[in-house]
C-alpha atoms as a PDB file:
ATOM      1  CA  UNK A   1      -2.553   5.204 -12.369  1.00  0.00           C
ATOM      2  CA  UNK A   2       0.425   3.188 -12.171  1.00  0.00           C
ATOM      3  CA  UNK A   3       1.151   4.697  -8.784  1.00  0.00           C
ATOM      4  CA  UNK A   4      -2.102   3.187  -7.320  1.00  0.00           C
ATOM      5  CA  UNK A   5      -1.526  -0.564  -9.174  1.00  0.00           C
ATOM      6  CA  UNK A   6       1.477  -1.012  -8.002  1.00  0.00           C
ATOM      7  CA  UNK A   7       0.103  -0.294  -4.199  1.00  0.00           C
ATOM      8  CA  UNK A   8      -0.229   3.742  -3.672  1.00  0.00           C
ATOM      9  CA  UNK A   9       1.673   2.882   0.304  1.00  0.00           C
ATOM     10  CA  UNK A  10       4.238   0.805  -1.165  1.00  0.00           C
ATOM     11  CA  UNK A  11       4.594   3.632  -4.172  1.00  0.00           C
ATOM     12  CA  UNK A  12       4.738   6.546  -1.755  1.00  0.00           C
ATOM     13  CA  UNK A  13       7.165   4.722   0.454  1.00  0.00           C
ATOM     14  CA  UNK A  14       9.505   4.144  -2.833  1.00  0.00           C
ATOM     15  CA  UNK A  15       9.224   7.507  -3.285  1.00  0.00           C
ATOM     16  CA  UNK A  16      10.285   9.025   0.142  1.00  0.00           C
ATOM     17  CA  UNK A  17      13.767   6.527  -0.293  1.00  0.00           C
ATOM     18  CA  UNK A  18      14.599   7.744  -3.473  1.00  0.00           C
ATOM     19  CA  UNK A  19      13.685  11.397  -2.507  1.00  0.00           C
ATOM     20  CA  UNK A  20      13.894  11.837   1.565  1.00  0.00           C
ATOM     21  CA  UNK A  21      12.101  14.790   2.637  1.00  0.00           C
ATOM     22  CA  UNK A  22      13.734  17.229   5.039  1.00  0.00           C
ATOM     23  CA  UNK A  23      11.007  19.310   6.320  1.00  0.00           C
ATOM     24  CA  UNK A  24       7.421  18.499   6.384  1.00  0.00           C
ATOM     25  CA  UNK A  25       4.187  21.519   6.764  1.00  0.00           C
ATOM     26  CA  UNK A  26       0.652  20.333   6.812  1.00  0.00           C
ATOM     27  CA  UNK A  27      -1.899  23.277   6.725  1.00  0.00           C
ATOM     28  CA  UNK A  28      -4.839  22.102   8.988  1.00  0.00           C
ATOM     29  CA  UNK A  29      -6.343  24.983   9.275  1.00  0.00           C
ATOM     30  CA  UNK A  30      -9.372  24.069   7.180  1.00  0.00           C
ATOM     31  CA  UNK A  31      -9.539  20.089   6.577  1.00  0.00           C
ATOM     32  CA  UNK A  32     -11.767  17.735   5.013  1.00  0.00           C
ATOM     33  CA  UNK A  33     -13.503  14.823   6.593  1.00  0.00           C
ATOM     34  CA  UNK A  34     -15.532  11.850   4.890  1.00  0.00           C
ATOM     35  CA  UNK A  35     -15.313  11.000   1.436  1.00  0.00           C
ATOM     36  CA  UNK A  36     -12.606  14.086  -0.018  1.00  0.00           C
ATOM     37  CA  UNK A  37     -11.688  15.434  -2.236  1.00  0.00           C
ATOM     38  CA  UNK A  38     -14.998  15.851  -3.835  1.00  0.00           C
ATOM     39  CA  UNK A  39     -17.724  14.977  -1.600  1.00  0.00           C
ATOM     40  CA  UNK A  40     -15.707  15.856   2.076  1.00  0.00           C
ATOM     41  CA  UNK A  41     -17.062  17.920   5.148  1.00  0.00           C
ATOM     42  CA  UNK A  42     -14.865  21.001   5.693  1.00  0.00           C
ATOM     43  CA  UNK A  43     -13.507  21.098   8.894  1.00  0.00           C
ATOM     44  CA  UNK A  44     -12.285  24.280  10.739  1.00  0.00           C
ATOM     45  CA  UNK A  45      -9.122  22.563  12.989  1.00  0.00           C
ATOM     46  CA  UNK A  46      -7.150  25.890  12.985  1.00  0.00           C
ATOM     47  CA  UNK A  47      -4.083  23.544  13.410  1.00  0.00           C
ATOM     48  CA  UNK A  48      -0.590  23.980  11.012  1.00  0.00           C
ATOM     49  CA  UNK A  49       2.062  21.053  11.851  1.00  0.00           C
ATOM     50  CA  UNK A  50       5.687  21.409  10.510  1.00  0.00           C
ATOM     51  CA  UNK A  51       8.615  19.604  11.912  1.00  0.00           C
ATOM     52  CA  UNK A  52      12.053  17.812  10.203  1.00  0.00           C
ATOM     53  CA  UNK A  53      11.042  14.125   9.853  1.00  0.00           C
ATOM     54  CA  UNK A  54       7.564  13.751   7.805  1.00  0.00           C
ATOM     55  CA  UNK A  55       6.776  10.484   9.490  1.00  0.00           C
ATOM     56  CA  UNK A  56       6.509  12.012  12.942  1.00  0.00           C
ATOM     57  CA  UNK A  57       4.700  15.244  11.369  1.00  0.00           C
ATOM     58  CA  UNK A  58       1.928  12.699   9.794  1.00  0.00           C
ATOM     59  CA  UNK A  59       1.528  10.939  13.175  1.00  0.00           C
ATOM     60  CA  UNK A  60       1.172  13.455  15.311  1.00  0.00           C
ATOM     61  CA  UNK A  61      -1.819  14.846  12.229  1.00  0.00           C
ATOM     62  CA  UNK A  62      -3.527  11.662  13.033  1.00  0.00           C
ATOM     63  CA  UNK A  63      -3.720  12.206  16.688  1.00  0.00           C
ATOM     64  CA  UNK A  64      -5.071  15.870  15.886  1.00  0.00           C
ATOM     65  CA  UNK A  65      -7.322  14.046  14.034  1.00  0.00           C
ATOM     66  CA  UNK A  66      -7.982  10.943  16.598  1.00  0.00           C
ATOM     67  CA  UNK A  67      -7.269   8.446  14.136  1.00  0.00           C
ATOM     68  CA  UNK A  68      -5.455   4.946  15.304  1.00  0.00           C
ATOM     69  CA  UNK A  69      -1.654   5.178  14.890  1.00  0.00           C
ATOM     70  CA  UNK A  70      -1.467   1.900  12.968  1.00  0.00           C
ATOM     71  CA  UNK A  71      -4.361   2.856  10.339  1.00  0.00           C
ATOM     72  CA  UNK A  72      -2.075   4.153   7.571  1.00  0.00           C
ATOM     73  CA  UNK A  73      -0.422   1.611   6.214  1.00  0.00           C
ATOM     74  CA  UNK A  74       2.494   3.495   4.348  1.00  0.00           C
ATOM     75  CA  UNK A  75       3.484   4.951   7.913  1.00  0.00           C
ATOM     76  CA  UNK A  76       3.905   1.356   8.889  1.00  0.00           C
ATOM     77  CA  UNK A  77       6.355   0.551   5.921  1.00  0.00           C
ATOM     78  CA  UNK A  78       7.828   3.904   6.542  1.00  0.00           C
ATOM     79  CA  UNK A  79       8.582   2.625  10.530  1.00  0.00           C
ATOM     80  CA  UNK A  80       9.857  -0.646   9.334  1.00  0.00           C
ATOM     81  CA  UNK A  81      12.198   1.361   6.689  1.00  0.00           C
ATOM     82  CA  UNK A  82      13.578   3.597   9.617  1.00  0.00           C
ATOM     83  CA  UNK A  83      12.197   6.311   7.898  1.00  0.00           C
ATOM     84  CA  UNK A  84      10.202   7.795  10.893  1.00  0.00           C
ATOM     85  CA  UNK A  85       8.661   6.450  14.379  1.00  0.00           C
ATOM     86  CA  UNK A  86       6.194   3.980  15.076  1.00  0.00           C
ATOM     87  CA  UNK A  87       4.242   6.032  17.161  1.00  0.00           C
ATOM     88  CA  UNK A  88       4.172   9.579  18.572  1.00  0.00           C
ATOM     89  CA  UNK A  89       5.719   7.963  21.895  1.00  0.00           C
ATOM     90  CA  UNK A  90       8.853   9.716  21.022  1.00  0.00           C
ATOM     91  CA  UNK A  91       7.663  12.678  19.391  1.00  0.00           C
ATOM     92  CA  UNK A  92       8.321  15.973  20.856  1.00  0.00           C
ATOM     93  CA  UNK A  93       5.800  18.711  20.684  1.00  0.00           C
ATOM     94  CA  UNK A  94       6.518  22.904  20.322  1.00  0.00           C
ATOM     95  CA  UNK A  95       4.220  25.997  20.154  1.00  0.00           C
ATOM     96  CA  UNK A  96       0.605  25.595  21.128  1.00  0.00           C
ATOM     97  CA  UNK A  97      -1.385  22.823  22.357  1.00  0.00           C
ATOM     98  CA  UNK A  98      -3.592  21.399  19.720  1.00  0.00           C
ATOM     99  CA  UNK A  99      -7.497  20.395  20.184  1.00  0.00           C
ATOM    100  CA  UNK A 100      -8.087  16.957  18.357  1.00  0.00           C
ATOM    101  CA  UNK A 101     -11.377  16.645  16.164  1.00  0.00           C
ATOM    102  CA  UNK A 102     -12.318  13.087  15.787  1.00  0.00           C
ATOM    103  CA  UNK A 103     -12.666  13.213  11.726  1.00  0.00           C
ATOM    104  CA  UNK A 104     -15.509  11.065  10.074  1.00  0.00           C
ATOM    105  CA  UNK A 105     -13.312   8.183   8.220  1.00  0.00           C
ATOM    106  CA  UNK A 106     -13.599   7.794   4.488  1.00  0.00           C
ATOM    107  CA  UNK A 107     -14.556   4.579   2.993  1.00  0.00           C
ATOM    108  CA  UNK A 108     -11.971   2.699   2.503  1.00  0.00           C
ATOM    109  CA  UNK A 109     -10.398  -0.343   0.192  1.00  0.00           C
ATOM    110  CA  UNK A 110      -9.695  -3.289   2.508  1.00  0.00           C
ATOM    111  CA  UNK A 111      -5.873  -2.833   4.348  1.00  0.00           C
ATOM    112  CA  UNK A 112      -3.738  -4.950   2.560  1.00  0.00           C
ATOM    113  CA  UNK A 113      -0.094  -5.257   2.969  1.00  0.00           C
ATOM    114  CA  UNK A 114       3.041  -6.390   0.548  1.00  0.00           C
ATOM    115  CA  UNK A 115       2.873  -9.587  -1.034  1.00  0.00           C
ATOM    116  CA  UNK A 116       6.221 -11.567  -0.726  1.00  0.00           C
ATOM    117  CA  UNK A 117       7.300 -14.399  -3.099  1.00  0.00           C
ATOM    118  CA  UNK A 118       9.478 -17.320  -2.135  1.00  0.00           C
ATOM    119  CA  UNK A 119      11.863 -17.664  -3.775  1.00  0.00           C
ATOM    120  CA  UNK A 120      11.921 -14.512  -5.156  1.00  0.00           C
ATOM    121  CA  UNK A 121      13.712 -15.859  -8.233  1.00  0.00           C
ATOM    122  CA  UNK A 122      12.652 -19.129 -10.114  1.00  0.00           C
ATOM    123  CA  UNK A 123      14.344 -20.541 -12.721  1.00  0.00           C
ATOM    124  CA  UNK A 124      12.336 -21.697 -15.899  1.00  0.00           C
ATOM    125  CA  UNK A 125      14.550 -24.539 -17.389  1.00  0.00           C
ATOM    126  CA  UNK A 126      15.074 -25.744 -13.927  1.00  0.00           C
ATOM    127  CA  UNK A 127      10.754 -26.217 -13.333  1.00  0.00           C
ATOM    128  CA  UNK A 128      10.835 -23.753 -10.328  1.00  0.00           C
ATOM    129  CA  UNK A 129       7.724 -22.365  -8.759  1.00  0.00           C
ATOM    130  CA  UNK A 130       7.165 -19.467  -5.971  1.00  0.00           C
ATOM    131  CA  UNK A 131       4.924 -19.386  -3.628  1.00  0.00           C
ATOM    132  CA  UNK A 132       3.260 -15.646  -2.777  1.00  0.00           C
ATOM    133  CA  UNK A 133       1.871 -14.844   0.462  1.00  0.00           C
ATOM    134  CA  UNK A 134      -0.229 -11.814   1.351  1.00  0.00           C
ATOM    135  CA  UNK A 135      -1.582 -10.412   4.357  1.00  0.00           C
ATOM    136  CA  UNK A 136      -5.152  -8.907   4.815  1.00  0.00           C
ATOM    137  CA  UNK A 137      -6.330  -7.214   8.082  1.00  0.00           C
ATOM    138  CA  UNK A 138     -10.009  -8.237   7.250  1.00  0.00           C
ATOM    139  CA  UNK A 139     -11.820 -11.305   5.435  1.00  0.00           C
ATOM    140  CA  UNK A 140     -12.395  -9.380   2.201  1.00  0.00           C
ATOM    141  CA  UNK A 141     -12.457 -10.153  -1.989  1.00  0.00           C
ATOM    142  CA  UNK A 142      -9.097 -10.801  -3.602  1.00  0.00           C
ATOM    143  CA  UNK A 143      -7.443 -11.481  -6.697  1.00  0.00           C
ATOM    144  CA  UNK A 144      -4.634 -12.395  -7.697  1.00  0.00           C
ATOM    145  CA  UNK A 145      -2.312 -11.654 -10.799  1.00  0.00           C
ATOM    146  CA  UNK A 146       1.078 -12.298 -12.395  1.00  0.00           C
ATOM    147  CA  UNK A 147       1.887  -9.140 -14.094  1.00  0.00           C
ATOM    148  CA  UNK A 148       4.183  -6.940 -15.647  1.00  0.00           C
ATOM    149  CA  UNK A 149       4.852  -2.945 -15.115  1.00  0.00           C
ATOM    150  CA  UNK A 150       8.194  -1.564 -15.775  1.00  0.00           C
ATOM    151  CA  UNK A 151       9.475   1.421 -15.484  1.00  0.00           C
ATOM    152  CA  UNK A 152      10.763   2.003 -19.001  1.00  0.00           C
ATOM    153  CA  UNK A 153       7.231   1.150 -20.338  1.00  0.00           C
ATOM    154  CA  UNK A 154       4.997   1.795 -17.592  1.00  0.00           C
ATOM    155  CA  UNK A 155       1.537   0.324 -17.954  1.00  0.00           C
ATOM    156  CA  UNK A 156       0.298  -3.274 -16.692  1.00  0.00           C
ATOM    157  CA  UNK A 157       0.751  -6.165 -18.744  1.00  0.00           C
ATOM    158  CA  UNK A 158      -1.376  -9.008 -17.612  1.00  0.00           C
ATOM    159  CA  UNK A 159       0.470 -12.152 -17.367  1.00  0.00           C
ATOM    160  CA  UNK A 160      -1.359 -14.845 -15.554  1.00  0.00           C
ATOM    161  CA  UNK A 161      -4.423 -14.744 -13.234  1.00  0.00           C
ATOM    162  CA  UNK A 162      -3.479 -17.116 -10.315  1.00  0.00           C
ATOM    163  CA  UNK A 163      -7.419 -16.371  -9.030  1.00  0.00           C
ATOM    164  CA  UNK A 164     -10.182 -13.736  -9.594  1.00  0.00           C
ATOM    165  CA  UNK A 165     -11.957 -12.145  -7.148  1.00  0.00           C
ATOM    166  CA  UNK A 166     -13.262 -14.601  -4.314  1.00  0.00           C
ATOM    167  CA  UNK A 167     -13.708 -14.053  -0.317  1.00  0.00           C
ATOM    168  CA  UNK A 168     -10.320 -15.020   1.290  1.00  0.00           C
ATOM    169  CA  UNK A 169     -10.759 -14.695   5.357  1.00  0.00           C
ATOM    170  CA  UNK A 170      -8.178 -12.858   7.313  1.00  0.00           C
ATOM    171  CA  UNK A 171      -5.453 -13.501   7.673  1.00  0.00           C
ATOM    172  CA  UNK A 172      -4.238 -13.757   4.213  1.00  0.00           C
ATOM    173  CA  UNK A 173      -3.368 -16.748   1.980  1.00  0.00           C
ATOM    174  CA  UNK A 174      -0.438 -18.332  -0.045  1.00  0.00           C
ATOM    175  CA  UNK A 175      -0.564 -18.884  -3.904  1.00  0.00           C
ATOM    176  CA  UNK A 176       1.887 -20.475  -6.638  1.00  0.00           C
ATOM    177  CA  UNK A 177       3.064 -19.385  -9.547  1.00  0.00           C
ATOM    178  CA  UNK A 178       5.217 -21.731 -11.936  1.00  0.00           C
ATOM    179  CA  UNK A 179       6.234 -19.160 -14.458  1.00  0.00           C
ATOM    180  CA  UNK A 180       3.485 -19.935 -16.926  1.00  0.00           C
ATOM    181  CA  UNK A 181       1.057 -17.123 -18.408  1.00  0.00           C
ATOM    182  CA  UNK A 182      -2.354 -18.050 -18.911  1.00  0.00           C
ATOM    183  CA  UNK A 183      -1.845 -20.250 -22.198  1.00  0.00           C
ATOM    184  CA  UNK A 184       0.686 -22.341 -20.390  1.00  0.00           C
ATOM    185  CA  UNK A 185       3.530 -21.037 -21.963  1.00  0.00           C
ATOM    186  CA  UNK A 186       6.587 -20.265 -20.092  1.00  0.00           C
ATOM    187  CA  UNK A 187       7.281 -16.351 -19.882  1.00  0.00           C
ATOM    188  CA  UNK A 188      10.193 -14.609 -20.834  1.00  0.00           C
ATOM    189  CA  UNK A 189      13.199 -14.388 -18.522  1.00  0.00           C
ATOM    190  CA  UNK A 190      12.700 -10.604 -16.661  1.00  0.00           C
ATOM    191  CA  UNK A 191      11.320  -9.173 -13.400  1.00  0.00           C
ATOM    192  CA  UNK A 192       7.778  -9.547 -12.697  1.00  0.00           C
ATOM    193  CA  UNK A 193       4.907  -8.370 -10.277  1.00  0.00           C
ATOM    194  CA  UNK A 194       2.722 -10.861  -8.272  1.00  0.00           C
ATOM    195  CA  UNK A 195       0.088  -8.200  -7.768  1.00  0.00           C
ATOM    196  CA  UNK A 196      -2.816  -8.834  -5.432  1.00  0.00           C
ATOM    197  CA  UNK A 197      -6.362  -6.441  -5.278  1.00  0.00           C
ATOM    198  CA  UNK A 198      -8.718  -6.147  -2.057  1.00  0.00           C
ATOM    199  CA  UNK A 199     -11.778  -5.183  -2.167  1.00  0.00           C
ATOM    200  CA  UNK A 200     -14.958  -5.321   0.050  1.00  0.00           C
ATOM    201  CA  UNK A 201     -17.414  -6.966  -2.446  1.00  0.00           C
ATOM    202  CA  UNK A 202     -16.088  -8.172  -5.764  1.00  0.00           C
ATOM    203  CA  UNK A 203     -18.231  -5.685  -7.750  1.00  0.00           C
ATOM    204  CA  UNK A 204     -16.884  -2.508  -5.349  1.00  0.00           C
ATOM    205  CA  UNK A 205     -15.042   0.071  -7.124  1.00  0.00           C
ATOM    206  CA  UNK A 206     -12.950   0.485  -3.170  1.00  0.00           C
ATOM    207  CA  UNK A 207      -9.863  -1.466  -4.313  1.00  0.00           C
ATOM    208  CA  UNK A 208      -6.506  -1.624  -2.839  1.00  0.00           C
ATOM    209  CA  UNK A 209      -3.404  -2.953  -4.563  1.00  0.00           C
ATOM    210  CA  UNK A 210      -0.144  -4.140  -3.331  1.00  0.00           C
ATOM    211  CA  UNK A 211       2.424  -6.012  -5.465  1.00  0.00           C
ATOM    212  CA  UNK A 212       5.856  -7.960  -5.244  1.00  0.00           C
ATOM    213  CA  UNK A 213       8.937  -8.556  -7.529  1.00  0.00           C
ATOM    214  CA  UNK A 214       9.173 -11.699  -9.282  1.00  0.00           C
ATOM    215  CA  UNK A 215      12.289 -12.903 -11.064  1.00  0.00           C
ATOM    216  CA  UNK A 216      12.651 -15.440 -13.627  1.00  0.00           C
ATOM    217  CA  UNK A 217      15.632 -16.250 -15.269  1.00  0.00           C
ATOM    218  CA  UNK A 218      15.601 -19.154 -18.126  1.00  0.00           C
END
């Protein structure tokens, strides 16, 4: 679980620097469309992709399945990270020619990308604050958290809520944190997650997550 709240793009990107991968298969001979695993469509594409760099393999898979190049979010980070291409402008294509099947989209969490706090260290003694902006592709339900997740004890630790869930329009909005938790008490010097949730209604179960490192030192 603590894959998906600390942002399941920004998680798989994390783990594709630690761990590169070298070759990349996926079988498309059978897919799924709609809302998979459970309740997808089968789909007989008869189409296996393989190549060296996964990012190209993935978006040439979304042109088999005629999906926009700049829906997937972690293939965006994974482009900025010079992990793989932007597009499939590049890409060069082997073996047989492919028929795209335009695949019936899941329902989807609203697309919401990184949160970045500046500065991304405050100082406690010295009164500092951060401000945390976030970007959101459409006006959707937010919230808004200071948290804490590490890796040594994994599991989130609520902290402070800046906001609950309320409509924020695109494109996004700024929030401050002063390095308070919720009874006004200054936290303990560490590394922290401003951790933001979008969702289309605030009672949908469709939630993304993205967060953003925090450090306070005393």
């Amino acid at each position: 679980m603590t894959l998906h709240e600390r942002g399941i793009d920004l998680s798989i990107m994390d783990l594709n620097l630690v761990r590169p991968i070298g070759f990349a298969v996926i079988d498309g001979v059978w897919g799924m469309e709609g809302q998979g695993p459970l309740h997808g469509t089968p789909v007989a594409t008869n189409v296996v992709l393989a190549g060296l760099n996964p990012v190209a393999v993935d978006r040439v898979a979304l042109n088999v399945m005629e999906i926009p190049q700049n829906a997937v979010t972690y293939l965006n980070y994974a482009a900025q990270a010079g992990l793989g291409p932007p597009n499939t402008r590049k890409v060069t294509l082997l073996g047989n020619t492919y028929i795209p099947h335009r695949f019936v989209r899941a329902k989807t969490a609203p697309v919401l990308l990184q949160p970045v706090a500046a500065p991304g260290t405050i100082s406690i003694s010295a009164g500092q604050s951060t401000s945390i902006a976030y970007q959101i592709k459409t006006s959707c339900y937010t919230s808004a958290q200071i948290v804490q997740d590490t890796d040594v004890t994994p599991g989130v630790v609520p902290v402070r809520t800046l906001h609950d869930f309320v409509k924020v329009a695109a494109p996004g909005e700024t929030v401050t944190w002063n390095g308070l938790d919720d009874s006004g008490a200054p936290v303990e010097p560490g590394i922290y997650l401003a951790r933001i949730q979008a969702a289309p209604s605030h009672t949908s179960q469709l939630i993304d997550y993205a967060v953003g490192r925090i450090t306070v030192t005393s």
